[in-house]
N, C-alpha and C. Protein backbone atom coordinates (compact mmCIF):
# COMPACT_ATOMS: atom_id res chain seq x y z
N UNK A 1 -2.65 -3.94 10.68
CA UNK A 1 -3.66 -3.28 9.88
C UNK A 1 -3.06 -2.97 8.52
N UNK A 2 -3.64 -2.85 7.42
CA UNK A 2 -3.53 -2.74 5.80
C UNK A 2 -4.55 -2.13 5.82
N UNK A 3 -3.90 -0.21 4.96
CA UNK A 3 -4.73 0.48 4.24
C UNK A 3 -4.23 0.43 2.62
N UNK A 4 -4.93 -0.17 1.58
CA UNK A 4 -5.16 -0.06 0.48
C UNK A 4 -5.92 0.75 -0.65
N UNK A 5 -5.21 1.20 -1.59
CA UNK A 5 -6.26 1.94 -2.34
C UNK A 5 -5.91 2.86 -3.08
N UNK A 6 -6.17 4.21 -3.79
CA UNK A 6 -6.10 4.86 -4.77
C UNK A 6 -5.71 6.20 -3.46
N UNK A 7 -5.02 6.58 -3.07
CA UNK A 7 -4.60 7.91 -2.02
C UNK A 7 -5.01 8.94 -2.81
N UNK A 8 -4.47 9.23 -4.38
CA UNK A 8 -4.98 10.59 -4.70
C UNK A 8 -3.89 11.77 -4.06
N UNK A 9 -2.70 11.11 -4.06
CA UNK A 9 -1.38 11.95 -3.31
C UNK A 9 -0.83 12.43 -4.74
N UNK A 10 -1.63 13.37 -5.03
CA UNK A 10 -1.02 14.14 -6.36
C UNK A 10 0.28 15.19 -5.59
N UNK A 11 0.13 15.71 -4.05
CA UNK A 11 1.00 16.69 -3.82
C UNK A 11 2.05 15.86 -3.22
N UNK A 12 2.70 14.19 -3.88
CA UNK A 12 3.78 13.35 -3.26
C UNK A 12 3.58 13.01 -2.16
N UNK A 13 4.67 12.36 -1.20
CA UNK A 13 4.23 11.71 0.13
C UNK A 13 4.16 12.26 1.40
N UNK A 14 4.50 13.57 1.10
CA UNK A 14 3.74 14.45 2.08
C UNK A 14 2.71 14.40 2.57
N UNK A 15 1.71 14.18 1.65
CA UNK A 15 0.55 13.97 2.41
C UNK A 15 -0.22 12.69 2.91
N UNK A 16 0.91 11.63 2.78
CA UNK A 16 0.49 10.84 4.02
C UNK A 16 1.42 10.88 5.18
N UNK A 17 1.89 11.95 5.61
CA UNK A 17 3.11 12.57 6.40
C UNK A 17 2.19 12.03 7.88
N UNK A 18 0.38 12.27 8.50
CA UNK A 18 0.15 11.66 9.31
C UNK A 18 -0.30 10.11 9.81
N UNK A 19 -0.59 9.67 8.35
CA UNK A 19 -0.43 7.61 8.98
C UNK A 19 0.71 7.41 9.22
N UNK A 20 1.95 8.12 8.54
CA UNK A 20 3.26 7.84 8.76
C UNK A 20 3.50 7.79 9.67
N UNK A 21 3.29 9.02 10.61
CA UNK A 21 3.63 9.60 11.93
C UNK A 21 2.95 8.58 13.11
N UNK A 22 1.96 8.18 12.06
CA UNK A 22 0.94 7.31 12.71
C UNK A 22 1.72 5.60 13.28
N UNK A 23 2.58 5.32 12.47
CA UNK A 23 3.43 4.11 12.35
C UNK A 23 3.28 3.35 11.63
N UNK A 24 2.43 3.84 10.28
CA UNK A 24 2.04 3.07 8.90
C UNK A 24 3.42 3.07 8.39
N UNK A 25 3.94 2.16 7.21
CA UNK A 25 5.10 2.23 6.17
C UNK A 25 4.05 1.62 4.59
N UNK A 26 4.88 2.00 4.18
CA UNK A 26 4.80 2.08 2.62
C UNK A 26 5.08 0.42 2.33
N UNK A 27 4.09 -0.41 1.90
CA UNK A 27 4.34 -1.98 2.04
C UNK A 27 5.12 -2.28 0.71
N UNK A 28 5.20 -1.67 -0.36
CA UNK A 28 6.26 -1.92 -1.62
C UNK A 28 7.20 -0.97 -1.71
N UNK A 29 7.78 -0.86 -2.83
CA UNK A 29 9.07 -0.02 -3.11
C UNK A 29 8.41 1.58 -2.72
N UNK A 30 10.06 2.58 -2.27
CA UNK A 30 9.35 3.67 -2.11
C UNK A 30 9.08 4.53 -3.30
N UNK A 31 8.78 4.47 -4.63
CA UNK A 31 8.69 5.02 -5.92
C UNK A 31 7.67 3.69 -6.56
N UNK A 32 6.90 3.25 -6.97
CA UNK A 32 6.05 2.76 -7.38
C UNK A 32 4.32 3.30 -8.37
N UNK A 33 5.19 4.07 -9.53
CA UNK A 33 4.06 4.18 -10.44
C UNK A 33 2.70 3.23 -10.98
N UNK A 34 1.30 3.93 -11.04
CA UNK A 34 0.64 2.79 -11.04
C UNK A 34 -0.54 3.90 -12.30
N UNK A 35 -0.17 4.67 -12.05
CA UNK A 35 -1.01 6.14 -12.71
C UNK A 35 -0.62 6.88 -14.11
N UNK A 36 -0.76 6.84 -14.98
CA UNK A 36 -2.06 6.19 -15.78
C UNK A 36 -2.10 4.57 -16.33
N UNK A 37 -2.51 4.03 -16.28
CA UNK A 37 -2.26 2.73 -16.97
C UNK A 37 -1.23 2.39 -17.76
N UNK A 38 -1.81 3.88 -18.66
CA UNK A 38 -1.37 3.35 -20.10
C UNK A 38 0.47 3.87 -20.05
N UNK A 39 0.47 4.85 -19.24
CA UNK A 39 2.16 5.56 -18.98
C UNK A 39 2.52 5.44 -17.57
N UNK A 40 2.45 4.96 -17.03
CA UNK A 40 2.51 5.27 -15.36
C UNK A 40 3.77 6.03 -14.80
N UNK A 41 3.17 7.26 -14.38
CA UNK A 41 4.43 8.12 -14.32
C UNK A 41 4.03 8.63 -12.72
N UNK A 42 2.86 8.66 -12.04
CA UNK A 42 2.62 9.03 -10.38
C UNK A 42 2.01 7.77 -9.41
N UNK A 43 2.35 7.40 -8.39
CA UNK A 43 2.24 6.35 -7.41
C UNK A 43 1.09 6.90 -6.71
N UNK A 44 -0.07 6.55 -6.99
CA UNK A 44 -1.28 6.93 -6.50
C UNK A 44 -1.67 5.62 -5.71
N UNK A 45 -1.83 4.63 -6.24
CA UNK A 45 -1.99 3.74 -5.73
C UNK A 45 -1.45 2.59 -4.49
N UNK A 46 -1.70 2.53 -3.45
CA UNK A 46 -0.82 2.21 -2.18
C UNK A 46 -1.10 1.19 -1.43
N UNK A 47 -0.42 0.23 -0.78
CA UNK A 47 -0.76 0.14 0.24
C UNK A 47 0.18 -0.21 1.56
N UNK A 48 -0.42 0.76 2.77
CA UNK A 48 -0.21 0.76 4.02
C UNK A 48 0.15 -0.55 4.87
N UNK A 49 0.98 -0.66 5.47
CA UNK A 49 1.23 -1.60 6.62
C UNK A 49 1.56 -0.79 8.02
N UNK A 50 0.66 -1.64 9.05
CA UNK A 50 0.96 -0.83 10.68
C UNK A 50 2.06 -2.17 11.00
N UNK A 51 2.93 -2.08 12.41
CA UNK A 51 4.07 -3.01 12.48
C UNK A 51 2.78 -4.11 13.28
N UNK A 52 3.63 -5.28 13.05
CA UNK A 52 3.02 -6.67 12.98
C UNK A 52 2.32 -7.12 11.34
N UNK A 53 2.59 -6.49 10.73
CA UNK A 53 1.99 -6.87 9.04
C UNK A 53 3.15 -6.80 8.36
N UNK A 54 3.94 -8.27 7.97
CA UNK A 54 4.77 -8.34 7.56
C UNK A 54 4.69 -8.69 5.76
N UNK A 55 5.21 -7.79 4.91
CA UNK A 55 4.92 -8.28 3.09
C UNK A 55 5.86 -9.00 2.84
N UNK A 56 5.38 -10.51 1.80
CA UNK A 56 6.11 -11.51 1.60
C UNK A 56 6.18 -11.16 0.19
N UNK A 57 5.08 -10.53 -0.40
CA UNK A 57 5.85 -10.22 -2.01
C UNK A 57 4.64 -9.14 -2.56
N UNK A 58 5.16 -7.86 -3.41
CA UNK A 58 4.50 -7.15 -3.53
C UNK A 58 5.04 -6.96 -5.15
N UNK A 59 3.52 -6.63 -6.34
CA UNK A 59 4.44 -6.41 -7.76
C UNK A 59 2.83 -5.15 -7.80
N UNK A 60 3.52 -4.84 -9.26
CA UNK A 60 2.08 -3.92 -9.71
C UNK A 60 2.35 -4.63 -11.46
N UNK A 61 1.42 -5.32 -11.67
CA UNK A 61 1.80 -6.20 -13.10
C UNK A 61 1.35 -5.12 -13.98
N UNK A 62 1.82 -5.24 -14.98
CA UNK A 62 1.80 -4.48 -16.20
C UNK A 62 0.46 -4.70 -17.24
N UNK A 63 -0.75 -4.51 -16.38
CA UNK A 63 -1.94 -5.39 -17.48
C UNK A 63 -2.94 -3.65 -17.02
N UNK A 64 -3.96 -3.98 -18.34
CA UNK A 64 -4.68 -2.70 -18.02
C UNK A 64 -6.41 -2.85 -18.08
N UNK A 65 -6.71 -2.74 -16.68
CA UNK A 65 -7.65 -2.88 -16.67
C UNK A 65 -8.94 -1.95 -16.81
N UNK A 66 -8.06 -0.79 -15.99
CA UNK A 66 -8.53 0.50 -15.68
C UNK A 66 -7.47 1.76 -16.31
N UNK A 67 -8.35 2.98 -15.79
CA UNK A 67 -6.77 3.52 -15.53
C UNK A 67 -6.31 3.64 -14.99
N UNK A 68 -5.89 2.81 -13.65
CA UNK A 68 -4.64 2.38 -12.59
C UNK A 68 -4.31 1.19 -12.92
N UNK A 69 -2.86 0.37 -12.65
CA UNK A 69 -2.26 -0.18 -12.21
C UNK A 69 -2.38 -1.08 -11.38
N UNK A 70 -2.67 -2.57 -11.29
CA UNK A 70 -3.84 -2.35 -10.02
C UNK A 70 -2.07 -3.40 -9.05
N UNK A 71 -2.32 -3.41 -7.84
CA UNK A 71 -1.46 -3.39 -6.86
C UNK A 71 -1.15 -4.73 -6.45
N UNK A 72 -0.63 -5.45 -6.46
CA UNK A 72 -0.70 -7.10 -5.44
C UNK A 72 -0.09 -7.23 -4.54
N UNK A 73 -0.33 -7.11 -3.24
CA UNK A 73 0.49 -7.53 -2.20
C UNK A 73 0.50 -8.86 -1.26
N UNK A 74 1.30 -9.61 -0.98
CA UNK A 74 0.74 -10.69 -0.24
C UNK A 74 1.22 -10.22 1.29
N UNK A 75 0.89 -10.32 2.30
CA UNK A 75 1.43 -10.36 2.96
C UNK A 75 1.27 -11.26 4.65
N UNK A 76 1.62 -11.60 5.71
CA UNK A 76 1.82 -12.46 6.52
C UNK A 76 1.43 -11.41 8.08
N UNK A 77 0.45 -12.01 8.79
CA UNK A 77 0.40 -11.02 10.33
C UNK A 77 1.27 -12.12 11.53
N UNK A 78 1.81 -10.72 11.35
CA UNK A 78 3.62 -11.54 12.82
C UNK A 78 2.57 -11.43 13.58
N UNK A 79 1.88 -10.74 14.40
CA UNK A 79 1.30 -11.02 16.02
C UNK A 79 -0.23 -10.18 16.01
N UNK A 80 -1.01 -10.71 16.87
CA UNK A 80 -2.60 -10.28 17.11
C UNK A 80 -2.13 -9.26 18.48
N UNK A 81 -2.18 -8.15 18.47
CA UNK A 81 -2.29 -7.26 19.75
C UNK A 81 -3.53 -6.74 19.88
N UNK A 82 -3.17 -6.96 21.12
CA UNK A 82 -4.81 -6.65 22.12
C UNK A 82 -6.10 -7.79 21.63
N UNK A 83 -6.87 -7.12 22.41
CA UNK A 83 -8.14 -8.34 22.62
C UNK A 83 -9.10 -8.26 21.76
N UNK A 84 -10.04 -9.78 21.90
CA UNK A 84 -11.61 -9.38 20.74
C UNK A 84 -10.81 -9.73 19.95
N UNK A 85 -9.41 -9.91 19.10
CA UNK A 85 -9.63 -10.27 17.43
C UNK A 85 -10.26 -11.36 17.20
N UNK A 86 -10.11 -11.84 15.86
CA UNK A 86 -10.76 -12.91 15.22
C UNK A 86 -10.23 -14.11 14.45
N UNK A 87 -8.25 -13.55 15.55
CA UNK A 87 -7.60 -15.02 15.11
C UNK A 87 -7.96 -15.96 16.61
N UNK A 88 -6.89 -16.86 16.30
CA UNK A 88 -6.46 -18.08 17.57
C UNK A 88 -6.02 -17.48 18.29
């Protein structure tokens, strides 16, 4: 599983202290500014990996679209657990 997106963790990574707990990791570096565009000085922007979601390359390019940073991750699924998915 991959959660992506704008967290809004103005009080640091404390407060994703329960996906953590949960068995989420941090899919790029652990310091990654993306906030404000134009200075990026807070890592608001994220994204989550549960284990079996393996990242093959992750950047935050330097272009401004918004005012975030916007995120690129590629990444690869090591294994389908449990039933019903919607691979092979």
């Amino acid at each position: 599983m991959l959660l992506a997106g704008d967290f809004n963790t103005f009080g640091g990574d404390r407060e994703l202290e329960p996906l953590l707990r949960a068995g989420f990791e941090k899919a790029g570096p652990a310091r990654c500014p993306t906030f404000p565009s134009s200075r990026p000085r807070l890592g608001l922007d994220m994204v989550l990996r549960s284990t079996g979601v393996s990242v093959t390359s992750f950047s935050v390019p330097e272009v401004i679209y918004s005012d975030h940073l916007p995120v690129i991750c590629d990444f690869r699924i090591d294994s389908l657990q449990g039933e019903g998915g919607c691979g092979p």
